[in-house]
Protein backbone atom coordinates (compact mmCIF):
# COMPACT_ATOMS: atom_id res chain seq x y z
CA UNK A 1 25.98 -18.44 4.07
CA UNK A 2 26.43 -17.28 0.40
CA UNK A 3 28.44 -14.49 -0.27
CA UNK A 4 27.86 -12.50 -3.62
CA UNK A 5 29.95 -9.97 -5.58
CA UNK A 6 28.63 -6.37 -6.30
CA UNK A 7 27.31 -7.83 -9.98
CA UNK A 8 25.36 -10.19 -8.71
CA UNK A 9 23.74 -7.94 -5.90
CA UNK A 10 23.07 -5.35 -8.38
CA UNK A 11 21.08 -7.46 -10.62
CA UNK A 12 18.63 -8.32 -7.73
CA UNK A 13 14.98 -7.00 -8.42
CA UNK A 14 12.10 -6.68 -6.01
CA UNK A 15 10.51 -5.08 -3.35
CA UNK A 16 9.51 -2.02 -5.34
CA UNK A 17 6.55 0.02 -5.18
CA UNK A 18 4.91 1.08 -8.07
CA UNK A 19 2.71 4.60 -8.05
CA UNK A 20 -0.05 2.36 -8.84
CA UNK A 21 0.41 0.02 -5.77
CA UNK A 22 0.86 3.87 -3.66
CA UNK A 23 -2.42 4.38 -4.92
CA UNK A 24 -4.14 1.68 -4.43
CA UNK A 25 -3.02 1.45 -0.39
CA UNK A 26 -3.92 4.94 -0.35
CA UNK A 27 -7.75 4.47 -1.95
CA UNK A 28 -7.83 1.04 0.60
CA UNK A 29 -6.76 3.13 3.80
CA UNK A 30 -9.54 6.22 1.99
CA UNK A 31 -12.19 3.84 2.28
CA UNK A 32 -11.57 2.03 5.73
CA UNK A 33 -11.93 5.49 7.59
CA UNK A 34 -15.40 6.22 5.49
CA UNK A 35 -16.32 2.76 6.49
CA UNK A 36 -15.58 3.18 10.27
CA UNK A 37 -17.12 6.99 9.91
CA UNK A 38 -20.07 5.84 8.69
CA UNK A 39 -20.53 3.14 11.16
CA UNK A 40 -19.76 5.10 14.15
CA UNK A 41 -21.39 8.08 13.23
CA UNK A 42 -24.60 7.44 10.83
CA UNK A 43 -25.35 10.69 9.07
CA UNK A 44 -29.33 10.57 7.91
CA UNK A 45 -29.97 11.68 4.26
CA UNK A 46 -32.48 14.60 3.92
């Protein structure tokens, strides 16, 4: 195993989330429960 120093392991990037990614899981969850909603419980239009 490779050990690093505090430089190195400060310098390391990733595994952020952006507000843009936030949103995006957010409109993707949004839609999945109108999806099953709509399937399970058809609403007619008048």
């Amino acid at each position: 195993m490779l050990e690093i120093n505090k430089q190195e392991l400060a310098s390391i990037n990733g595994g952020g989330l952006t507000i843009w990614g936030v949103i995006g899981i957010a409109a993707g969850i949004t839609f999945l429960i109108g999806l099953i909603d709509g399937i399970v419980r058809p609403l007619s239009c008048n």
